[in-house]
C-alpha atoms as a PDB file:
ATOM      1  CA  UNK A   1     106.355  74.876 101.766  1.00  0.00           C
ATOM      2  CA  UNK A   2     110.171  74.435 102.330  1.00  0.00           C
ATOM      3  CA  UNK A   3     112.569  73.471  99.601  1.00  0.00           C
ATOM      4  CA  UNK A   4     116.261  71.762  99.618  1.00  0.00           C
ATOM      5  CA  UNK A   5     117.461  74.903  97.819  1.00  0.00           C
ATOM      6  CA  UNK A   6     117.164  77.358 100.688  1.00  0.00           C
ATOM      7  CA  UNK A   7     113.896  78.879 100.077  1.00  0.00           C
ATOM      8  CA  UNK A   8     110.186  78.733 101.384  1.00  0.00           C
ATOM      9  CA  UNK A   9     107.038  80.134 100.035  1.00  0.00           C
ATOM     10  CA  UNK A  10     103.881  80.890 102.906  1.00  0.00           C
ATOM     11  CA  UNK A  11     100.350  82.213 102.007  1.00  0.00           C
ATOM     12  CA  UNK A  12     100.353  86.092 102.736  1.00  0.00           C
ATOM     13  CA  UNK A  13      97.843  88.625 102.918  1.00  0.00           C
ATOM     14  CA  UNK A  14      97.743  91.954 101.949  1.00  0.00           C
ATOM     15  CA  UNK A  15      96.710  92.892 105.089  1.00  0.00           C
ATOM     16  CA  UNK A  16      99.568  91.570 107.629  1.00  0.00           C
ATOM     17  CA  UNK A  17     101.960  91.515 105.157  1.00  0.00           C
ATOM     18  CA  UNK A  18     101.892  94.622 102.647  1.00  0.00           C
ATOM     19  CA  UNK A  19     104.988  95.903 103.860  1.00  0.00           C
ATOM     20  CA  UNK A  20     106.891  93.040 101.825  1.00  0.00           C
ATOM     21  CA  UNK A  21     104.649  92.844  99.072  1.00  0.00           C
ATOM     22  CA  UNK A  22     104.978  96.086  98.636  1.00  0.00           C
ATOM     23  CA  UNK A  23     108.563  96.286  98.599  1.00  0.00           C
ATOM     24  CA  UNK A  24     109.551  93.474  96.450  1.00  0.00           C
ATOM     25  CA  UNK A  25     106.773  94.790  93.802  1.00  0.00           C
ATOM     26  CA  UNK A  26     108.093  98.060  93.616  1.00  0.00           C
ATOM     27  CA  UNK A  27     111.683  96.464  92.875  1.00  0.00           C
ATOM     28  CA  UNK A  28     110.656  94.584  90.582  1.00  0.00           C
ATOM     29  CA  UNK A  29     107.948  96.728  88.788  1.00  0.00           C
ATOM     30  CA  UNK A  30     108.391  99.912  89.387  1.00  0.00           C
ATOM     31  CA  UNK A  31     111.938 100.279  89.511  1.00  0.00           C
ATOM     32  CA  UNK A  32     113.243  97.190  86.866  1.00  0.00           C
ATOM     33  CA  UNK A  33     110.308  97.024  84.884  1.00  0.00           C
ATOM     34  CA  UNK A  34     109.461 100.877  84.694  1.00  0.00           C
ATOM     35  CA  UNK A  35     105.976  99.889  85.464  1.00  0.00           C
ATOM     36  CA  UNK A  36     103.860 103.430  86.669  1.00  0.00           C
ATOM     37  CA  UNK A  37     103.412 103.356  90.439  1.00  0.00           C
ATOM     38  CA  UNK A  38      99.868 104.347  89.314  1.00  0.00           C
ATOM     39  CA  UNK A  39      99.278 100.855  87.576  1.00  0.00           C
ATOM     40  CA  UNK A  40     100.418  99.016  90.406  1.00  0.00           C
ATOM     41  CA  UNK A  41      98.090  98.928  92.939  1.00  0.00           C
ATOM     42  CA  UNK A  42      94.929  98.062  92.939  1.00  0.00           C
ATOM     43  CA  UNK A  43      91.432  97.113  94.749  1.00  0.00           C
ATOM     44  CA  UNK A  44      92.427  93.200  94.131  1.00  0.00           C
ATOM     45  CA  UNK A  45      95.252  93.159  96.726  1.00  0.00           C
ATOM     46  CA  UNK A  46      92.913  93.219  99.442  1.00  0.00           C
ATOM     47  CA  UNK A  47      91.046  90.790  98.320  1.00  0.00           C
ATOM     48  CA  UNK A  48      93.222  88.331  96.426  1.00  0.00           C
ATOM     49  CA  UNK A  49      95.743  85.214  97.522  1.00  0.00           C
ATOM     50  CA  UNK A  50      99.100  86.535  98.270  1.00  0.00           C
ATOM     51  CA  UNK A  51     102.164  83.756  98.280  1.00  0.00           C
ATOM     52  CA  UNK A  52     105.461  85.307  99.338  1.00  0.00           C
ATOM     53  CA  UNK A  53     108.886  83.341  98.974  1.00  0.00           C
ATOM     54  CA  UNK A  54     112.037  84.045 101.661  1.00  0.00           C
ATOM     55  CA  UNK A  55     115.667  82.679 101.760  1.00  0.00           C
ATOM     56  CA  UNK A  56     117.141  80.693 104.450  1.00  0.00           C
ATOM     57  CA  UNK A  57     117.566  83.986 106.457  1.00  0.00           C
ATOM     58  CA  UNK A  58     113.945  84.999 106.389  1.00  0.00           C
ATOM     59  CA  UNK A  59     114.227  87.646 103.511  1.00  0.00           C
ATOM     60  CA  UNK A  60     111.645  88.115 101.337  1.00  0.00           C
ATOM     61  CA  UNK A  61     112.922  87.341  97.535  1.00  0.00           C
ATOM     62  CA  UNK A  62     109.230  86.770  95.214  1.00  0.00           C
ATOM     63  CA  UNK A  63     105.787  86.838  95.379  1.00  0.00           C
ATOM     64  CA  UNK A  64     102.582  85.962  93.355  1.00  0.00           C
ATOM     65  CA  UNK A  65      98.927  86.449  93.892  1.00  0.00           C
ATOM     66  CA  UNK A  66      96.023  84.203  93.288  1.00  0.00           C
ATOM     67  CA  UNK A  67      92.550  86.742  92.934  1.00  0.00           C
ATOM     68  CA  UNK A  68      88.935  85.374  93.628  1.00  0.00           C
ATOM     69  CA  UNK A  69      88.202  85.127  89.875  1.00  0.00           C
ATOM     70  CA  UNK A  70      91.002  82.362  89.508  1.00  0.00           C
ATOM     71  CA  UNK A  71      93.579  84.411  88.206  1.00  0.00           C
ATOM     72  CA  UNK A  72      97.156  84.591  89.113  1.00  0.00           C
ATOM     73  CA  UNK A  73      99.550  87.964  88.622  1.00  0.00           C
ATOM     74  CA  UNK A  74     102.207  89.996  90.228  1.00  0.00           C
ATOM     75  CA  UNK A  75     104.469  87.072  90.175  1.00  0.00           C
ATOM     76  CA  UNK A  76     107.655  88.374  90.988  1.00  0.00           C
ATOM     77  CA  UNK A  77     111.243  87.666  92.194  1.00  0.00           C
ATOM     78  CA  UNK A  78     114.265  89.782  93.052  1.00  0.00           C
ATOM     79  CA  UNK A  79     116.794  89.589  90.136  1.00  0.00           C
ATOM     80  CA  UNK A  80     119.696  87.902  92.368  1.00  0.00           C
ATOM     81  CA  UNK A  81     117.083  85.068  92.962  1.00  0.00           C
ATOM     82  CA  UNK A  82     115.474  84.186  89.232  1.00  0.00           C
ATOM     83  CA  UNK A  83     116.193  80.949  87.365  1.00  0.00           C
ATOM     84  CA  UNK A  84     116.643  78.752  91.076  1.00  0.00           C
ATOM     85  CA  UNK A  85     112.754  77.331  90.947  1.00  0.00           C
ATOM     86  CA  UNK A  86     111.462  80.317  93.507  1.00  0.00           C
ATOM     87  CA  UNK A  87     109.103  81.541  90.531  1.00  0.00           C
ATOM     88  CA  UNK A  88     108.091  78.036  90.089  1.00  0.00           C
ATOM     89  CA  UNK A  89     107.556  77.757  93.478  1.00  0.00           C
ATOM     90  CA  UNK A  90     105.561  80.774  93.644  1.00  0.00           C
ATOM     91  CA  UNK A  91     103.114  79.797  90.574  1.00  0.00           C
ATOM     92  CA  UNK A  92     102.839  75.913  92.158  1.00  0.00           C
ATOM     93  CA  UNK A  93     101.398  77.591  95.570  1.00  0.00           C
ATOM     94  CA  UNK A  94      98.928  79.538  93.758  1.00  0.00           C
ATOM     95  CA  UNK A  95      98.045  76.726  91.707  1.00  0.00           C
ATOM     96  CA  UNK A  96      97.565  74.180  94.809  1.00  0.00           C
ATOM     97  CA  UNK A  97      95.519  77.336  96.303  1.00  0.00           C
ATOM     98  CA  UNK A  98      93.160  77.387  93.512  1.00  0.00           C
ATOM     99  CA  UNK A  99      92.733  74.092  93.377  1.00  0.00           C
ATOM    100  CA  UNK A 100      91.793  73.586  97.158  1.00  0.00           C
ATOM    101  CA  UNK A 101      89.078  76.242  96.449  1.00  0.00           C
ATOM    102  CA  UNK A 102      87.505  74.474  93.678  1.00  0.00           C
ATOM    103  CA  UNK A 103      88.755  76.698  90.736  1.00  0.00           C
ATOM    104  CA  UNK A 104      88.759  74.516  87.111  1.00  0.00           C
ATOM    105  CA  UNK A 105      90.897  77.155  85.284  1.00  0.00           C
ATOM    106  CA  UNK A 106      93.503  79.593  86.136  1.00  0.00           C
ATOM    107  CA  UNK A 107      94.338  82.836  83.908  1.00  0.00           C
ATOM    108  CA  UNK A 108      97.243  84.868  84.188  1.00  0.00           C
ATOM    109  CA  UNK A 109      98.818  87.409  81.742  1.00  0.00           C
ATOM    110  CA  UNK A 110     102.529  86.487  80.472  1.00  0.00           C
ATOM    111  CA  UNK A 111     104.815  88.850  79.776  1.00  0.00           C
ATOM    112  CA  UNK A 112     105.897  87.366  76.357  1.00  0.00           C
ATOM    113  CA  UNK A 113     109.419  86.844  78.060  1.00  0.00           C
ATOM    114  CA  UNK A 114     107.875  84.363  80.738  1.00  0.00           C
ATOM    115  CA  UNK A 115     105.627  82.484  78.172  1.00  0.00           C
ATOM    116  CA  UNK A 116     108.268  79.594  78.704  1.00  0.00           C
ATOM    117  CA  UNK A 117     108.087  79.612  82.198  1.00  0.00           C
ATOM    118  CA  UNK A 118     104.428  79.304  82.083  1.00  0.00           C
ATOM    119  CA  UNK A 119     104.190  76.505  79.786  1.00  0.00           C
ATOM    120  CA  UNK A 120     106.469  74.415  81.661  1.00  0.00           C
ATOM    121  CA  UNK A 121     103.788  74.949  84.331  1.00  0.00           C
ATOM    122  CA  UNK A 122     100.593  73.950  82.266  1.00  0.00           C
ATOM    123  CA  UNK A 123      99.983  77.069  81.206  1.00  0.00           C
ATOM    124  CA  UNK A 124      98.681  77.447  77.343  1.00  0.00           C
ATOM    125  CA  UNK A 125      98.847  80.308  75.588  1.00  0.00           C
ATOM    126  CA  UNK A 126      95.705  81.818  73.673  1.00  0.00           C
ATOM    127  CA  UNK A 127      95.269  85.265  71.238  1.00  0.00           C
ATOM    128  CA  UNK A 128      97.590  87.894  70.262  1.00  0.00           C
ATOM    129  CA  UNK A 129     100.567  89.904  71.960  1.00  0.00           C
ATOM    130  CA  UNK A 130      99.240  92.936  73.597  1.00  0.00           C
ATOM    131  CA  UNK A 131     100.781  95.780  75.830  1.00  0.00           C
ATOM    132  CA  UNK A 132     100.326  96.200  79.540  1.00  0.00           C
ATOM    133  CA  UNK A 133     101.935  98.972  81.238  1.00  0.00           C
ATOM    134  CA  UNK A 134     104.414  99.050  78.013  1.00  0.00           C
ATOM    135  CA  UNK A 135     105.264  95.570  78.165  1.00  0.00           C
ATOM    136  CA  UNK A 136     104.351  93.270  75.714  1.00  0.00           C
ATOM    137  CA  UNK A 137     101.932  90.240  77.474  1.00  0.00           C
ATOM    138  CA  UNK A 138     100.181  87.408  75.910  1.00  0.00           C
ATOM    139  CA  UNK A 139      97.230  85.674  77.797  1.00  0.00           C
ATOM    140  CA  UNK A 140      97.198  82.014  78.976  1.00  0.00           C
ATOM    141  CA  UNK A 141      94.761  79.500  80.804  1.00  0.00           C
ATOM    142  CA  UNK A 142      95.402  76.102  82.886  1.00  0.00           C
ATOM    143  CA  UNK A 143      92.891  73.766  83.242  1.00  0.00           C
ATOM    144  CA  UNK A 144      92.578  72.433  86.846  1.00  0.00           C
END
């Protein structure tokens, strides 16, 4: 999927392409977020949807991932890159995954910052503010 603004997002898999994953998670994670390495990784990479973004020069810049139970995490994109439609980009490839797959909702877990972003997307959100990894979250669904 190509865009006019100098960006693409591709299906990826954590097994050809963990390298990237990898890195842009720990940026963004691990080293903005001051999310424990420890809570990073887990047995749903090798199983789940990967989508990674790239700029016009073939640099990786965000990433998402779709798992089998229809819910969509790890979205992430470099700080030089946020607010220019990659995220969006990101969460519409998911979304368009899940639907070819027959999925009728999609969950994901908002940081409460992002809750915005998410609605703009058909996301609605549902419960009360809890903490993951020290950051506050909220849940939210999208019917499909």
């Amino acid at each position: 999927m190509s865009s006019p603004t100098g960006f693409s997002v591709r299906a990826a898999t954590w097994q050809r392409d963990m390298a990237l994953l990898q890195n842009l998670r720990r940026t963004v994670f691990i080293q903005e977020q001051q999310v424990p390495e420890s809570l990073e990784w887990d047995e749903f990479d090798v199983v789940s949807q990967h989508a990674l973004a790239f700029d016009a020069h073939g640099q990786a810049i965000g990433t998402g991932r779709l798992l089998p139970d229809g819910h969509i995490g790890r979205m992430a994109v470099l700080h030089g890159w946020r607010s220019r439609g990659i995220g969006g980009a990101i969460l519409g490839f998911l979304v368009d995954c899940a639907r070819r797959r027959g999925d009728t909702v999609l969950h994901l877990n908002a940081q409460t910052h992002a809750i915005g972003f998410y609605e703009r997307h058909g996301f609605i959100a549902h419960g009360e503010e809890f903490q993951d990894a020290g950051i506050p979250h909220r849940h939210m669904t999208r019917k499909l």
